[in-house]
PDB file of N, CA and C in Angstrom:
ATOM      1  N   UNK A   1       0.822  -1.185   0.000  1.00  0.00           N
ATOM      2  CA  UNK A   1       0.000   0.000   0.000  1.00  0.00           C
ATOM      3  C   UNK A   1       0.874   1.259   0.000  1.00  0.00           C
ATOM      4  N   UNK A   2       1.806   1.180   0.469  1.00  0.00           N
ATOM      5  CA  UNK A   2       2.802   2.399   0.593  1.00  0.00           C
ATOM      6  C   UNK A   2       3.357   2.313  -0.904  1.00  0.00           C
ATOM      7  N   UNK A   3       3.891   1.279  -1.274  1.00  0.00           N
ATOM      8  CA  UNK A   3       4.220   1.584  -2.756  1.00  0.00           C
ATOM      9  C   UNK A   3       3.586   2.327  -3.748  1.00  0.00           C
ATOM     10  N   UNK A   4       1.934   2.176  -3.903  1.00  0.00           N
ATOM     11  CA  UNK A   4       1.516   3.181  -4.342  1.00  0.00           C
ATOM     12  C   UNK A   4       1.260   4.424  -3.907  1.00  0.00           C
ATOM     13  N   UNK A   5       1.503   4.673  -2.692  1.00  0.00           N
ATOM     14  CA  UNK A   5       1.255   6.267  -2.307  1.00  0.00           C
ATOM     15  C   UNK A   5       2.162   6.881  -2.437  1.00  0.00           C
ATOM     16  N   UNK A   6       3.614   5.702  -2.784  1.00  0.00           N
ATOM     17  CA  UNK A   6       4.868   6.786  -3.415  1.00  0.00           C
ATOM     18  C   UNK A   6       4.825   6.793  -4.440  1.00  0.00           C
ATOM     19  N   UNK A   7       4.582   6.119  -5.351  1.00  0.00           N
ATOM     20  CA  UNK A   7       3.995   6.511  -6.729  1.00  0.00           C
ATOM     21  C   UNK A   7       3.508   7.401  -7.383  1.00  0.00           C
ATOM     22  N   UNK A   8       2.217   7.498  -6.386  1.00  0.00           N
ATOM     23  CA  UNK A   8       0.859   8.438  -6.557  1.00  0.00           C
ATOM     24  C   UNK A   8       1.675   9.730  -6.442  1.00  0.00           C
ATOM     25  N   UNK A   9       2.749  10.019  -5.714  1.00  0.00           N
ATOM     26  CA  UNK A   9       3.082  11.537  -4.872  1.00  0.00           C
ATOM     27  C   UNK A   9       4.009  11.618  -5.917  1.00  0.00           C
ATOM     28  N   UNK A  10       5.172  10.866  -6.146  1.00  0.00           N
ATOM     29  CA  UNK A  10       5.537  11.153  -7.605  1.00  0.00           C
ATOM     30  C   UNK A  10       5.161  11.508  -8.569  1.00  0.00           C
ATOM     31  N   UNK A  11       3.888  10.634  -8.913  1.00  0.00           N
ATOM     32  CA  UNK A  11       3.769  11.366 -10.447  1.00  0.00           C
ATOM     33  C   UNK A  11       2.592  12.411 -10.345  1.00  0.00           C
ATOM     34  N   UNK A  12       2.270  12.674  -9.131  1.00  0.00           N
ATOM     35  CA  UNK A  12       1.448  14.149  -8.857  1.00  0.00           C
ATOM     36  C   UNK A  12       2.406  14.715  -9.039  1.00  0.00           C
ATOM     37  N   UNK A  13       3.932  15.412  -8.724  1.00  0.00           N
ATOM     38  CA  UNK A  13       4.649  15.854  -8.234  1.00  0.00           C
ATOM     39  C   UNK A  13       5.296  15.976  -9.640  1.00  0.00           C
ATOM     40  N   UNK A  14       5.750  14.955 -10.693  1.00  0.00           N
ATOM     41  CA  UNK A  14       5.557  15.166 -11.890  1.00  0.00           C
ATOM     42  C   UNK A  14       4.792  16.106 -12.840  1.00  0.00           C
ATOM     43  N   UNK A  15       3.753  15.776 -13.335  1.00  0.00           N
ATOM     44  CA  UNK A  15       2.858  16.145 -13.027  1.00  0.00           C
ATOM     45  C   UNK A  15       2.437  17.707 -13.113  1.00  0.00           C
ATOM     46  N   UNK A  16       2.758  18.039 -11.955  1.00  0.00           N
ATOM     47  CA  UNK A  16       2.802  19.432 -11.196  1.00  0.00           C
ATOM     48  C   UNK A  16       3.750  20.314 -12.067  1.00  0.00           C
ATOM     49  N   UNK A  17       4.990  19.902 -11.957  1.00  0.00           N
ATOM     50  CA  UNK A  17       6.475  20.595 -12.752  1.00  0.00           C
ATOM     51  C   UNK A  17       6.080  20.676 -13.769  1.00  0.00           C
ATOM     52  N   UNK A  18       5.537  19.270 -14.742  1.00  0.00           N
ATOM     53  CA  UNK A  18       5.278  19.536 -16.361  1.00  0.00           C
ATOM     54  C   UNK A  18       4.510  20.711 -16.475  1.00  0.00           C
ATOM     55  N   UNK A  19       3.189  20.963 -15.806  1.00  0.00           N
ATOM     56  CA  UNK A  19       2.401  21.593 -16.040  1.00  0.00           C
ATOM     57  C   UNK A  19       2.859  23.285 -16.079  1.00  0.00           C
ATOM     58  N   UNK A  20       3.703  23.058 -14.815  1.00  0.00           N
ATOM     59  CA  UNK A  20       3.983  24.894 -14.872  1.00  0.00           C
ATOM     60  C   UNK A  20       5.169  25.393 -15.509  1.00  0.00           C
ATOM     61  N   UNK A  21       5.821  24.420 -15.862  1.00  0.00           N
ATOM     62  CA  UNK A  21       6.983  24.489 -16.737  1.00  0.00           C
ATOM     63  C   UNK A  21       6.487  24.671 -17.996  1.00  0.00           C
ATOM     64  N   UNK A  22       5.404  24.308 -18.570  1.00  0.00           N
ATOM     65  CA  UNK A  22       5.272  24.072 -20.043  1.00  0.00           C
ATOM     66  C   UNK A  22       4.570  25.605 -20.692  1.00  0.00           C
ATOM     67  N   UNK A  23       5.041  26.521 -21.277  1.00  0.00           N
ATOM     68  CA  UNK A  23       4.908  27.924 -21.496  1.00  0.00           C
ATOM     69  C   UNK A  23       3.635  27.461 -22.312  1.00  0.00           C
ATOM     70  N   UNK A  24       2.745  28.378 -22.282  1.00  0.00           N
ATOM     71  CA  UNK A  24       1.353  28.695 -22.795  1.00  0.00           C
ATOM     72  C   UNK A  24       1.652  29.362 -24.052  1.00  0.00           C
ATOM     73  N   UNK A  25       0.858  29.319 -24.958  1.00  0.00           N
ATOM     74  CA  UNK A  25       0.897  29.951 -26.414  1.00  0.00           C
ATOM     75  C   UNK A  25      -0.376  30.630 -26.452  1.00  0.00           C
ATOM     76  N   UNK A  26      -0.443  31.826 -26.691  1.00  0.00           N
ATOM     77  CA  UNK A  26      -1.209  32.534 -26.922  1.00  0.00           C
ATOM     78  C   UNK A  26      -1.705  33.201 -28.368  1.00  0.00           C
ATOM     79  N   UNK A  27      -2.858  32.733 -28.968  1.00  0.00           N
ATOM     80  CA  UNK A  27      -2.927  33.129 -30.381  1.00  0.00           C
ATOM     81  C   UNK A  27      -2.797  34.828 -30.927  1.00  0.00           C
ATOM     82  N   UNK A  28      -3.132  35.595 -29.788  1.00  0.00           N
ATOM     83  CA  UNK A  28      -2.501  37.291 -29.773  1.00  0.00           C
ATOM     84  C   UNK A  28      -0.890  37.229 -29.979  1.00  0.00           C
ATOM     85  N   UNK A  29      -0.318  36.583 -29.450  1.00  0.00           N
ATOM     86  CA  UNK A  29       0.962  36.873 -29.634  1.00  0.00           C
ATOM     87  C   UNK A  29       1.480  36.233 -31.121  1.00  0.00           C
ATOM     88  N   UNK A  30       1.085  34.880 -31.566  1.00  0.00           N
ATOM     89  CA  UNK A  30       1.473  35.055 -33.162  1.00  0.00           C
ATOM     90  C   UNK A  30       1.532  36.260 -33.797  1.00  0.00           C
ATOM     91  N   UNK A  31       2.505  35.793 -34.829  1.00  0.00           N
ATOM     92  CA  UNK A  31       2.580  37.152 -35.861  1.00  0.00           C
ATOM     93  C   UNK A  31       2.745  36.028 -36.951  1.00  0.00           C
ATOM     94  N   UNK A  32       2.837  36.845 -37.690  1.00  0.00           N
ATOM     95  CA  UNK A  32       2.957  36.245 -39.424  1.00  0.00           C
ATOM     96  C   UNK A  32       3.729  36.801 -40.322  1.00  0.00           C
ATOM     97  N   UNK A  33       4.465  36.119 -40.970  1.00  0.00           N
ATOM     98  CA  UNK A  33       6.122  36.327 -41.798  1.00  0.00           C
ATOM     99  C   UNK A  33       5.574  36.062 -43.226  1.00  0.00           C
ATOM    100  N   UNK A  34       6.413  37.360 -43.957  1.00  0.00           N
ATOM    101  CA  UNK A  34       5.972  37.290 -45.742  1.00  0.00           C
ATOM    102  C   UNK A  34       7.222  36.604 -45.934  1.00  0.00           C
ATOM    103  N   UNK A  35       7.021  35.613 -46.748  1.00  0.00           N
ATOM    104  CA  UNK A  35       7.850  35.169 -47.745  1.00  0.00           C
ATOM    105  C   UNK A  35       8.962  36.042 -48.250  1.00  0.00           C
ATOM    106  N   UNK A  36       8.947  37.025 -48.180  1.00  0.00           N
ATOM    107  CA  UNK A  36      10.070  37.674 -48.783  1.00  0.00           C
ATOM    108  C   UNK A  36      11.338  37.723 -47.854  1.00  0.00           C
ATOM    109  N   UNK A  37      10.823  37.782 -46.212  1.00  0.00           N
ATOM    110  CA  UNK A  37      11.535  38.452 -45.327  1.00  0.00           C
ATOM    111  C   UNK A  37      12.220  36.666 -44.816  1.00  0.00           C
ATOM    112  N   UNK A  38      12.023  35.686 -44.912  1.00  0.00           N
ATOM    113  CA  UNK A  38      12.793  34.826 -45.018  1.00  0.00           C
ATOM    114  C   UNK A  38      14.226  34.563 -45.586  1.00  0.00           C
ATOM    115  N   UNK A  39      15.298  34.484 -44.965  1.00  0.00           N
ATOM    116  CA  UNK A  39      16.316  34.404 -45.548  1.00  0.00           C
ATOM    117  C   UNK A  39      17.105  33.316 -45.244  1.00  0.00           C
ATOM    118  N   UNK A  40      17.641  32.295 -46.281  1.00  0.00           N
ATOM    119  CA  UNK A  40      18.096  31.330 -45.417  1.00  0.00           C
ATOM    120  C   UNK A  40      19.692  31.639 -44.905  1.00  0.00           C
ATOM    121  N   UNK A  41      19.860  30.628 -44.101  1.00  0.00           N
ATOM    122  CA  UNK A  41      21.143  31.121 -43.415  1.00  0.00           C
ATOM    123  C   UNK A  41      22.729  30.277 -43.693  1.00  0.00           C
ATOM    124  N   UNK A  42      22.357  29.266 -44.610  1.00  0.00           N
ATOM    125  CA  UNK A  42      23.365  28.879 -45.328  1.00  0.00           C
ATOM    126  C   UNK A  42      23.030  28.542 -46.830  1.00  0.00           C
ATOM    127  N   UNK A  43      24.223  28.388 -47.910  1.00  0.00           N
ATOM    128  CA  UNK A  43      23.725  28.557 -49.358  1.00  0.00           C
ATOM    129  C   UNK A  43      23.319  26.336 -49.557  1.00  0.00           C
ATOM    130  N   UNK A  44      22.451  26.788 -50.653  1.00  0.00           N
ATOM    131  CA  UNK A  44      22.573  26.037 -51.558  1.00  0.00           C
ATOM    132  C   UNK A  44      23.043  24.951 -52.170  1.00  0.00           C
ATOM    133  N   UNK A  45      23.788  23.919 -51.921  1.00  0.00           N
ATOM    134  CA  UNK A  45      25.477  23.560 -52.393  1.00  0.00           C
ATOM    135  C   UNK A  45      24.890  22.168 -53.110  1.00  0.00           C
ATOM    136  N   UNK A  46      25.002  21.879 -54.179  1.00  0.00           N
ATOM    137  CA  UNK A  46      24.611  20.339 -54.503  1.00  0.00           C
ATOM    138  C   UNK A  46      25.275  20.120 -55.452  1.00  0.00           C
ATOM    139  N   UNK A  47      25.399  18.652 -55.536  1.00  0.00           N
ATOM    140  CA  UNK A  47      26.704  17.876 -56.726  1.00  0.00           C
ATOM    141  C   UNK A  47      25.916  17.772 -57.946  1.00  0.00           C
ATOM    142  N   UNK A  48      26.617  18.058 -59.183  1.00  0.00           N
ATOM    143  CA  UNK A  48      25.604  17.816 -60.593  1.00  0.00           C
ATOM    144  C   UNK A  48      26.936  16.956 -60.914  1.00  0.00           C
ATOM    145  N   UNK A  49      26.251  16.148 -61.524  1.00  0.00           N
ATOM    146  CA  UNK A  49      26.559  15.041 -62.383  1.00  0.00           C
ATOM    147  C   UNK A  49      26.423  14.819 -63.743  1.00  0.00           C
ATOM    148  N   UNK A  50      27.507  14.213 -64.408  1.00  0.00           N
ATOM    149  CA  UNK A  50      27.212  14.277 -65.885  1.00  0.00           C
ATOM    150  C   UNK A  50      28.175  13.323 -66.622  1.00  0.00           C
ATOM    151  N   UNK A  51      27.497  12.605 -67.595  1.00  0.00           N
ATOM    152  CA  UNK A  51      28.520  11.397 -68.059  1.00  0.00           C
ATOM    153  C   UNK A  51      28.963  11.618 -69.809  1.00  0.00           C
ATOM    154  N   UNK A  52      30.368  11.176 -69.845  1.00  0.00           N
ATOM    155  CA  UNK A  52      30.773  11.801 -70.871  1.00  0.00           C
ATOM    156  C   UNK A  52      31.685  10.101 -71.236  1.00  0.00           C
ATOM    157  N   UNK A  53      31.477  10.098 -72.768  1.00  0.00           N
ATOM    158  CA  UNK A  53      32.327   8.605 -73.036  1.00  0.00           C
ATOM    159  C   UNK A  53      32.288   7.534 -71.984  1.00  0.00           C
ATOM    160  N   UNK A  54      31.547   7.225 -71.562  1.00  0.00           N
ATOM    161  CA  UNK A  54      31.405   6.311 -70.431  1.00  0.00           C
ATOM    162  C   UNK A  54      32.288   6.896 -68.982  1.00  0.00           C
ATOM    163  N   UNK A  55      32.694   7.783 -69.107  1.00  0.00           N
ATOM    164  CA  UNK A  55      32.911   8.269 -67.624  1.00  0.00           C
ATOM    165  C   UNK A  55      32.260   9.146 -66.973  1.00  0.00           C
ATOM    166  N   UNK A  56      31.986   9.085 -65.619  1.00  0.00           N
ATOM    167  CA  UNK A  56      30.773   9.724 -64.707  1.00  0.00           C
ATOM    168  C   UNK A  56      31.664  10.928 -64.186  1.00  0.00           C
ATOM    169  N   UNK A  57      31.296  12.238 -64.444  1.00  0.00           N
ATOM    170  CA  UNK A  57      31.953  13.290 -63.864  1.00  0.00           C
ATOM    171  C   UNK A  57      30.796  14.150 -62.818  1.00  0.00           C
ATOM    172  N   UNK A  58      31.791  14.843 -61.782  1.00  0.00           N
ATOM    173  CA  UNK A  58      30.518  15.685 -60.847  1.00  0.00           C
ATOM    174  C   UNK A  58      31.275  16.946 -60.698  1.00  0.00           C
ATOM    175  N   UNK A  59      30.775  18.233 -60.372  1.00  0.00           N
ATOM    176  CA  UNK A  59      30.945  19.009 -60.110  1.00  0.00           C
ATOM    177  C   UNK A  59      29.748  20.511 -59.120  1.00  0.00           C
ATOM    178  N   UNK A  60      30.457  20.339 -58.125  1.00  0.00           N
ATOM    179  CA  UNK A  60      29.729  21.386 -57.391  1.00  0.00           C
ATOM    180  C   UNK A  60      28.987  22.583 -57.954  1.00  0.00           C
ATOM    181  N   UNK A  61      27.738  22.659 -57.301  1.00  0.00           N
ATOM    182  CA  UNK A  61      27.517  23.747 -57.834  1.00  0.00           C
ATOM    183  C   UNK A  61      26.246  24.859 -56.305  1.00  0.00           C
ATOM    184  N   UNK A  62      26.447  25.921 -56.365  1.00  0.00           N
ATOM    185  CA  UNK A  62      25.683  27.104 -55.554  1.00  0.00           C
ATOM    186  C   UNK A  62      24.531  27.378 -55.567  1.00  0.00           C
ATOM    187  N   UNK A  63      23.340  26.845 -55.753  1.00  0.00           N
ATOM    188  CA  UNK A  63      21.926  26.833 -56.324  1.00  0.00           C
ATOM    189  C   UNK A  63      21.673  28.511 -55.635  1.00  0.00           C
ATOM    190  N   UNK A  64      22.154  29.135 -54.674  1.00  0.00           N
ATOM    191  CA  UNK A  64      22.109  30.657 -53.860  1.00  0.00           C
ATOM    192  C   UNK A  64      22.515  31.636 -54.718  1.00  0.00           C
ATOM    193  N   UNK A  65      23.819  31.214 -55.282  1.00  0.00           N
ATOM    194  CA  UNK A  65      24.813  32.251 -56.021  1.00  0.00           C
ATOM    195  C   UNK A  65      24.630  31.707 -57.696  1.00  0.00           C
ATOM    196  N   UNK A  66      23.941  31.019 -57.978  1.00  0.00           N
ATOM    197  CA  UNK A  66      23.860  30.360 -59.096  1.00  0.00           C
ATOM    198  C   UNK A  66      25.400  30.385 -59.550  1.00  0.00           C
ATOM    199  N   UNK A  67      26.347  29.863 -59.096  1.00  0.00           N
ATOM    200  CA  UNK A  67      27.635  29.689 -59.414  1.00  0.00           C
ATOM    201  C   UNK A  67      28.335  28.387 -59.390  1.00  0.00           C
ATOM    202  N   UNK A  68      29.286  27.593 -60.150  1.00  0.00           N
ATOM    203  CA  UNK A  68      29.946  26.862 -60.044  1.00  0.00           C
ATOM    204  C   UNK A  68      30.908  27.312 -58.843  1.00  0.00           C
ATOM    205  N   UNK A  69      31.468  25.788 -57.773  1.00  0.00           N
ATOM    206  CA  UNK A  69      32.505  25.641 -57.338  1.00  0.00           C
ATOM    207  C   UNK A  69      33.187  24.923 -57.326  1.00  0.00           C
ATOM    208  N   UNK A  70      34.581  24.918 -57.661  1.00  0.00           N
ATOM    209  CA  UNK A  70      35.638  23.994 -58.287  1.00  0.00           C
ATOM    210  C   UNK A  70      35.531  23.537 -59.637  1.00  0.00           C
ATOM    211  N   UNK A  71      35.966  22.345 -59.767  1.00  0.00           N
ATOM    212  CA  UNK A  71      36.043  22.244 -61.427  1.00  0.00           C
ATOM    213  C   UNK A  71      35.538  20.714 -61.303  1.00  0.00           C
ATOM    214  N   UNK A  72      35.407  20.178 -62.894  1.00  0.00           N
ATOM    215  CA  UNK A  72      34.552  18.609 -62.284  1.00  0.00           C
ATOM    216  C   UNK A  72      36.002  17.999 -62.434  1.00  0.00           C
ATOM    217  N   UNK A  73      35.464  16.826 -61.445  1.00  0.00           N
ATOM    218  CA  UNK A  73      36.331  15.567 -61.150  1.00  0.00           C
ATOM    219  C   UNK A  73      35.413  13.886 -61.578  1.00  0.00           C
ATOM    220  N   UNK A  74      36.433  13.772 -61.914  1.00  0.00           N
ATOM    221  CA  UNK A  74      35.949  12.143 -62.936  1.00  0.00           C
ATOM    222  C   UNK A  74      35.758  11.299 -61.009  1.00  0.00           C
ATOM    223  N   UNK A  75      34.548  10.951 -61.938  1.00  0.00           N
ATOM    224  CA  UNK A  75      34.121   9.810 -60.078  1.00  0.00           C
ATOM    225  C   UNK A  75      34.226   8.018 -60.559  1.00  0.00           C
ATOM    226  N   UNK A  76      33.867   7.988 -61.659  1.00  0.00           N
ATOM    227  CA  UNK A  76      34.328   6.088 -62.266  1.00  0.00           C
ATOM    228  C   UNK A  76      34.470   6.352 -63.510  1.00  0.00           C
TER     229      UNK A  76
END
């Protein structure tokens, strides 16, 4: 019987903390963001690929800066 009344006081006590710990959201305080004012905070960066005489070449490229980086390198 005592086992559950330490239980019980635990997870009241649980419980208790979650509840006042857990910050309230209030739909007044939303705001709302245009699309424009988004900026991301790192670029772009992805490998293009391209096969030439049976060899597979890749080369970086900036999808942010629309720019190549580095030069291609033969991959097989």
């Amino acid at each position: 019987m005592k086992r559950i009344s330490f239980l019980k006081k635990y997870a009241i006590l649980f419980l208790f903390v979650f509840i006042i710990s857990t910050p309230f959201c209030h739909m007044e305080t939303l705001t709302t963001v245009q699309a424009s004012e988004i900026q991301p905070l790192s670029d772009d960066i992805r490998w293009i690929y391209y096969q030439k005489d049976g060899a597979l070449y890749r080369r970086l490229y900036n999808y942010s800066t629309n720019s190549w980086i580095g030069s291609w390198e033969r991959v097989k």
